[in-house]
N, C-alpha and C. Protein backbone atom coordinates (compact mmCIF):
# COMPACT_ATOMS: atom_id res chain seq x y z
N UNK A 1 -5.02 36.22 -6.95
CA UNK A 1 -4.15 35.11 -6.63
C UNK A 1 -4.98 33.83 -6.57
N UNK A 2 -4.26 32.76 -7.08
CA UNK A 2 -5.19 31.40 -7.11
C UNK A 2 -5.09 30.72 -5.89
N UNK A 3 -6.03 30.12 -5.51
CA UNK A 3 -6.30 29.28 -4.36
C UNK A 3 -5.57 28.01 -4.36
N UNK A 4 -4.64 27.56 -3.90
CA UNK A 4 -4.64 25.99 -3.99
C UNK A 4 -5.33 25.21 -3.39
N UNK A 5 -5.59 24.00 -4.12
CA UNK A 5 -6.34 23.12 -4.00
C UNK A 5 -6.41 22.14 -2.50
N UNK A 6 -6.56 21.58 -1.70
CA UNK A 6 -6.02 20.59 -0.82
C UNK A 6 -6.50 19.60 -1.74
N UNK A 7 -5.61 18.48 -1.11
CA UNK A 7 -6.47 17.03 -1.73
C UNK A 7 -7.43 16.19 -0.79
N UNK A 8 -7.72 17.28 0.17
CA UNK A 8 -9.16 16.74 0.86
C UNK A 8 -10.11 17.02 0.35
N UNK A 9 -10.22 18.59 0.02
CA UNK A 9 -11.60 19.24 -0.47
C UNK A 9 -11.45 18.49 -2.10
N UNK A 10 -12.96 17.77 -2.60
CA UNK A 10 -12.89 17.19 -3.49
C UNK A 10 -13.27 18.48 -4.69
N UNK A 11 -13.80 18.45 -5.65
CA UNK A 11 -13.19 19.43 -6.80
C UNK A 11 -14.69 19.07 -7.55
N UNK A 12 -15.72 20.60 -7.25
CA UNK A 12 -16.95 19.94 -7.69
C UNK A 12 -16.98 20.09 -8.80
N UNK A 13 -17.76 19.37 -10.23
CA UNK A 13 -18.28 18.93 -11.35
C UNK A 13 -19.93 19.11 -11.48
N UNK A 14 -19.73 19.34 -12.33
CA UNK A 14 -21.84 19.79 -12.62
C UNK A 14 -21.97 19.85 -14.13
N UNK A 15 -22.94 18.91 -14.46
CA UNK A 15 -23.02 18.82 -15.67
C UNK A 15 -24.71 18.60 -15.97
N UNK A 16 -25.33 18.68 -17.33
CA UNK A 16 -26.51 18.42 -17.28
C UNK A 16 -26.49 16.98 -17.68
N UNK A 17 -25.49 16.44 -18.86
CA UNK A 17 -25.73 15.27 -18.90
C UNK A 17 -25.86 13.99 -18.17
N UNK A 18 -27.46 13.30 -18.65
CA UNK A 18 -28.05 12.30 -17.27
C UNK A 18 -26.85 10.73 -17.47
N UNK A 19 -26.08 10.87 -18.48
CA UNK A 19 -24.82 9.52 -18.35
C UNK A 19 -23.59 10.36 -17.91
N UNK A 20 -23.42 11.13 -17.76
CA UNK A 20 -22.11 11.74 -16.90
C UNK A 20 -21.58 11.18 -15.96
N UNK A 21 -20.22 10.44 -16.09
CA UNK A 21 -19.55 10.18 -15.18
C UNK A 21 -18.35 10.89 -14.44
N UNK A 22 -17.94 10.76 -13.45
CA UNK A 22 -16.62 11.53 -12.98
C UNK A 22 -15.73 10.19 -12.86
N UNK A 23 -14.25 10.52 -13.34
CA UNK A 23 -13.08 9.44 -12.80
C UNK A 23 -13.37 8.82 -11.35
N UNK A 24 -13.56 9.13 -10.66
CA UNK A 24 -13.64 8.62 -9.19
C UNK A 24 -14.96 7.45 -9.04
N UNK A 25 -16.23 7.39 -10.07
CA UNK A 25 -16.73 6.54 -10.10
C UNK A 25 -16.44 5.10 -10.71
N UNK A 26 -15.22 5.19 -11.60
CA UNK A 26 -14.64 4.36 -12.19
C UNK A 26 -13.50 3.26 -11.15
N UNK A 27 -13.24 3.82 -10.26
CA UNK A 27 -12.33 3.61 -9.15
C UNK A 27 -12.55 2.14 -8.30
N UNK A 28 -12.97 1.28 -8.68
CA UNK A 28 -13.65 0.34 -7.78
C UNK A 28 -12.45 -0.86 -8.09
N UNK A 29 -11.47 -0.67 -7.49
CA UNK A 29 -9.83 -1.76 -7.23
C UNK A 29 -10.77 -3.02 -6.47
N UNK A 30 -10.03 -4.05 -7.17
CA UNK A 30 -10.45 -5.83 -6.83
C UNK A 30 -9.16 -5.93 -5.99
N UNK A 31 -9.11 -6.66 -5.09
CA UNK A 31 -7.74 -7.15 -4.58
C UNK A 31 -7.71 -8.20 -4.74
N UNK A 32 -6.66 -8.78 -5.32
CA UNK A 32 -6.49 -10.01 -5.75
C UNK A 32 -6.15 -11.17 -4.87
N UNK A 33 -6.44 -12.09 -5.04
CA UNK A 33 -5.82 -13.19 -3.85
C UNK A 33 -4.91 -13.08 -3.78
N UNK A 34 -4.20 -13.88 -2.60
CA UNK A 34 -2.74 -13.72 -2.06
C UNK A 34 -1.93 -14.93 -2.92
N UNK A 35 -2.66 -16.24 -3.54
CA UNK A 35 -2.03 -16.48 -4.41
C UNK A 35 -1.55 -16.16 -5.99
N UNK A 36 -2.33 -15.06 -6.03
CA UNK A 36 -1.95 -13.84 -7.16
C UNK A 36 -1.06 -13.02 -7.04
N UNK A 37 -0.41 -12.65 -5.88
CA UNK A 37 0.20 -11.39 -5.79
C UNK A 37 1.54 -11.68 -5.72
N UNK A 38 2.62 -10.88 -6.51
CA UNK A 38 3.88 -10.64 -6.40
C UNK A 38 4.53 -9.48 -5.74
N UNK A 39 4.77 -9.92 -4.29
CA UNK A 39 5.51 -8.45 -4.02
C UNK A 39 6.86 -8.86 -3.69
N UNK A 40 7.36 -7.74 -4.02
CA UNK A 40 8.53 -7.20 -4.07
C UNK A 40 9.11 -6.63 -2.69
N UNK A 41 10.37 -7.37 -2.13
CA UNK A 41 10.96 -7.21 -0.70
C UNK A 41 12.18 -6.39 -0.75
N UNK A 42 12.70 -5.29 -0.48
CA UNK A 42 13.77 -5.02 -0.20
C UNK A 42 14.29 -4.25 0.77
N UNK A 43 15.60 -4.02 1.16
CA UNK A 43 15.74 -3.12 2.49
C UNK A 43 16.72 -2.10 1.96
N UNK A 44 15.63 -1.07 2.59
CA UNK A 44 16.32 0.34 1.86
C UNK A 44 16.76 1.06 3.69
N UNK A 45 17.61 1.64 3.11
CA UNK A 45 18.62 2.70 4.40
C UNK A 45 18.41 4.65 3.67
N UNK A 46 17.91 4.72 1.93
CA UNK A 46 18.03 5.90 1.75
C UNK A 46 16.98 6.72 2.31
N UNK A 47 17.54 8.34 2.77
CA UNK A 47 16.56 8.98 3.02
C UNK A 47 15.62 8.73 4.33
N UNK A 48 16.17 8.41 5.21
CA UNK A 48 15.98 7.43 6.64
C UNK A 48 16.94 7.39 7.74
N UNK A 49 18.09 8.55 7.61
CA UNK A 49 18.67 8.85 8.55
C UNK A 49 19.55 7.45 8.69
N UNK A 50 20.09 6.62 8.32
CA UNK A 50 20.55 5.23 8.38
C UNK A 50 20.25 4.45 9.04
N UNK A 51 18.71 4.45 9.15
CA UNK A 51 17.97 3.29 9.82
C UNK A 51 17.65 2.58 8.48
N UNK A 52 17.38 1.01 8.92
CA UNK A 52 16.96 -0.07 7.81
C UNK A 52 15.47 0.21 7.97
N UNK A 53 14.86 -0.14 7.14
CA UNK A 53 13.49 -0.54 7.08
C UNK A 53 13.24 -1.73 6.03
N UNK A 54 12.49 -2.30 5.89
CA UNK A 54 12.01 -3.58 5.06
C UNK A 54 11.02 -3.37 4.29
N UNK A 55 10.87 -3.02 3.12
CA UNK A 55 10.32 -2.09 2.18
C UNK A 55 9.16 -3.75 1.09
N UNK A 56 8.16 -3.27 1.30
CA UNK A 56 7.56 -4.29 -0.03
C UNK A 56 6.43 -3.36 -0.60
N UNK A 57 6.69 -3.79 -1.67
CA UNK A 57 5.82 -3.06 -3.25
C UNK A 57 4.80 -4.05 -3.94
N UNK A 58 3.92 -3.52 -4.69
CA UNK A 58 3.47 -4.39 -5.74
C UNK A 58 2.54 -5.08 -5.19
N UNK A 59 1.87 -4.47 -4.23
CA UNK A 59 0.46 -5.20 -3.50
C UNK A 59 -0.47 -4.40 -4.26
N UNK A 60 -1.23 -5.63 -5.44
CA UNK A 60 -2.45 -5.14 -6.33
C UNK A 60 -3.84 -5.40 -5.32
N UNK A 61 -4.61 -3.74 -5.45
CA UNK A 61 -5.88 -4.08 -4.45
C UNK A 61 -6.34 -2.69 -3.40
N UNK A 62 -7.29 -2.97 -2.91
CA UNK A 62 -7.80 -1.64 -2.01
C UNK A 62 -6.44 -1.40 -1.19
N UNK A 63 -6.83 -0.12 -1.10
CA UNK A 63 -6.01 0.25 -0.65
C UNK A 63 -6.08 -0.01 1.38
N UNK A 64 -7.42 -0.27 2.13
CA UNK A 64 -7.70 -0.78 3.10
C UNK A 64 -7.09 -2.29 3.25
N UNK A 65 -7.12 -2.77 2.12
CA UNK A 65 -6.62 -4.78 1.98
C UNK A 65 -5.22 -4.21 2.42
N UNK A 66 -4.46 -3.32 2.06
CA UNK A 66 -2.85 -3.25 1.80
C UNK A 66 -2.61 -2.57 3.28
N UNK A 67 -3.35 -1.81 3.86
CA UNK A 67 -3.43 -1.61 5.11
C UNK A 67 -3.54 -2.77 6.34
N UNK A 68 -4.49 -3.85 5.92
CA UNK A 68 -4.77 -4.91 6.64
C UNK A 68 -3.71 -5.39 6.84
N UNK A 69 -3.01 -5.99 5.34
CA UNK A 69 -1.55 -6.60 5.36
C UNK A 69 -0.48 -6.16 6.20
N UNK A 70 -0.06 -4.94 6.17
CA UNK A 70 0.56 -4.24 6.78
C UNK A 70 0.68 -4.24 8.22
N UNK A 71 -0.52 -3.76 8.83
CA UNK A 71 -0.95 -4.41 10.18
C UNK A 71 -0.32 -5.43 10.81
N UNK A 72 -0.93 -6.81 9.88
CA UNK A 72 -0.67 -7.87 10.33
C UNK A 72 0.89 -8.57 10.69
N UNK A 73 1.55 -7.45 9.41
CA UNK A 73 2.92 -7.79 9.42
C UNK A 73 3.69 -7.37 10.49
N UNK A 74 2.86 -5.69 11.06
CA UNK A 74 3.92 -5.25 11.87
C UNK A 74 3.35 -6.08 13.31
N UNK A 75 2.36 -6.63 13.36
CA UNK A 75 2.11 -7.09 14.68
C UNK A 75 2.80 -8.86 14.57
N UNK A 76 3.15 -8.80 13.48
CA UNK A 76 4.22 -10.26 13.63
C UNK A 76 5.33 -9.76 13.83
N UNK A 77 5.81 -9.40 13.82
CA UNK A 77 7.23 -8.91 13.56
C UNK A 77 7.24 -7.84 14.77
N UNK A 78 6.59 -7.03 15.23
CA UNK A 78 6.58 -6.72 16.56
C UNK A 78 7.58 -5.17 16.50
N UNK A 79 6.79 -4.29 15.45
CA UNK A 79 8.01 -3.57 15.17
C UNK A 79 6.80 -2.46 14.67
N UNK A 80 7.51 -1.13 14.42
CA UNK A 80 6.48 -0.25 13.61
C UNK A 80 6.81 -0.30 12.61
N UNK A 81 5.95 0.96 11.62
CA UNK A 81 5.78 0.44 9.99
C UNK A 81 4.50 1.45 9.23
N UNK A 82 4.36 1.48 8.28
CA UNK A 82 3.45 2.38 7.61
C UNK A 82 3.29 1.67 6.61
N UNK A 83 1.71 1.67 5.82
CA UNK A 83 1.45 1.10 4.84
C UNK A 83 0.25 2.30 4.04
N UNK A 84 1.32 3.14 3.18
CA UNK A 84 0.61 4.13 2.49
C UNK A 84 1.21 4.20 0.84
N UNK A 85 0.89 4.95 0.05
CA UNK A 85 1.58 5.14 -1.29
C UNK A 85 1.77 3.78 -2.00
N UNK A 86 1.43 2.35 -2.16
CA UNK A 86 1.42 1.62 -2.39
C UNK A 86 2.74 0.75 -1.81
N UNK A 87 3.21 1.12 -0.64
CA UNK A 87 4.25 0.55 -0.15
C UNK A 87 4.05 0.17 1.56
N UNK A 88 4.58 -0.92 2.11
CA UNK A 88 4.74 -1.75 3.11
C UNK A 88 5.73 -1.22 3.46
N UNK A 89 5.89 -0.51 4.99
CA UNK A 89 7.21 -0.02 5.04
C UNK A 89 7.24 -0.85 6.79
N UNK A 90 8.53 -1.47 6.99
CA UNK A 90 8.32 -2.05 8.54
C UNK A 90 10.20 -1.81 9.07
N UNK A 91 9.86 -1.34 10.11
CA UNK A 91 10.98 -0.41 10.63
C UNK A 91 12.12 -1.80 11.29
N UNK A 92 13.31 -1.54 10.46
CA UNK A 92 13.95 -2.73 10.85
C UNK A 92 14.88 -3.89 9.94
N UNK A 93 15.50 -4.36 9.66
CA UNK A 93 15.40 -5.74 8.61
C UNK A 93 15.03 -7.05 9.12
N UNK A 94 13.58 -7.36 8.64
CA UNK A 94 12.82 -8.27 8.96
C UNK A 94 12.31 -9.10 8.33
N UNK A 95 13.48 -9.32 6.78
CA UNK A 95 13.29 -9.41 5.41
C UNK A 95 12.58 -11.36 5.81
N UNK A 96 13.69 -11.94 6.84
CA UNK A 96 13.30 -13.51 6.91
C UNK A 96 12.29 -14.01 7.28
N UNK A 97 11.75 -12.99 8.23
CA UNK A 97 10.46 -13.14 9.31
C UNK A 97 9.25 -12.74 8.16
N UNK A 98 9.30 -11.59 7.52
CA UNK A 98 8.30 -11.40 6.84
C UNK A 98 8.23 -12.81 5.50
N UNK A 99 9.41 -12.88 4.89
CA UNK A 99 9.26 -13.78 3.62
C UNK A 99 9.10 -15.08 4.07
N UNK A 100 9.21 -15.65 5.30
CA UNK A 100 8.26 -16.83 5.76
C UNK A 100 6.47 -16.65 6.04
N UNK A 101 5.85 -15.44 6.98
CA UNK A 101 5.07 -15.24 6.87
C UNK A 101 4.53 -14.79 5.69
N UNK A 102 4.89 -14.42 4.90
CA UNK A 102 3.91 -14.20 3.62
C UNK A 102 3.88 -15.75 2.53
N UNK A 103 5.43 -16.27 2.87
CA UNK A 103 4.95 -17.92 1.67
C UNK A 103 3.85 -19.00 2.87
N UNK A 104 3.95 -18.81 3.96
CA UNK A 104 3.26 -19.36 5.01
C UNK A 104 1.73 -19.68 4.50
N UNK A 105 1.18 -17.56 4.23
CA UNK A 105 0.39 -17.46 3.79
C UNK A 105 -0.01 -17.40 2.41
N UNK A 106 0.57 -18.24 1.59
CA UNK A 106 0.41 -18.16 0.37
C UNK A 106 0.68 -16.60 -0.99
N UNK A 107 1.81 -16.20 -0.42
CA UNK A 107 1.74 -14.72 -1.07
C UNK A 107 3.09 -15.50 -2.01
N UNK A 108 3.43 -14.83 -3.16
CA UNK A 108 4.64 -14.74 -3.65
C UNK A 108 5.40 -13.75 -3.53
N UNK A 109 7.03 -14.04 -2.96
CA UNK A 109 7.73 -12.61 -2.67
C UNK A 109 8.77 -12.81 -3.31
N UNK A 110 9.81 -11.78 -3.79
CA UNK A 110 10.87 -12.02 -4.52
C UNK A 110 11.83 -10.59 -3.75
């Protein structure tokens, strides 16, 4: 019977060649300024028991930067929230509060 994998334990590689790379060394995400970025605002109710949440996408960048953001948002807004899978999730509709604080800070939101 085969083992499954977790996606903690990383997946060793061994090679003799001295230019051998693995995908994961290639991995090095820029985050772009905040006057670069387009995210995307909407408030979703699916799959959430019919609570709102305030949903934003399309944050290009580490994935720690998109965490920072996130943070910052839920401690404005004064609410909980998760910032994983490339999505801003903040418990609530807080669509006005957030889309002032982000043009405040120079972000573009649509």
């Amino acid at each position: 019977m085969k083992k499954k994998n977790n996606s903690e334990t990383p997946l060793i590689v061994f090679s003799t060649d001295p230019n051998f790379k693995t995908s994961a060394d290639d991995e090095v995400i820029q985050t772009l300024p905040p006057e670069q970025q387009l995210l995307r605002m909407t408030l979703e109710t699916k799959h959430r028991a019919g609570k709102k949440v305030t949903l934003l996408v399309g944050f290009i960048g580490a994935e720690e930067d998109m965490i920072e953001l996130g943070k910052k948002l839920k401690n404005f807004c004064g609410t909980g929230g998760a910032a994983k899978d490339g999505e801003i999730i903040l418990q609530g509709d807080h669509r006005e509060k957030v889309r002032g604080w982000l043009t405040k800070n120079r972000y573009k939101v649509k």
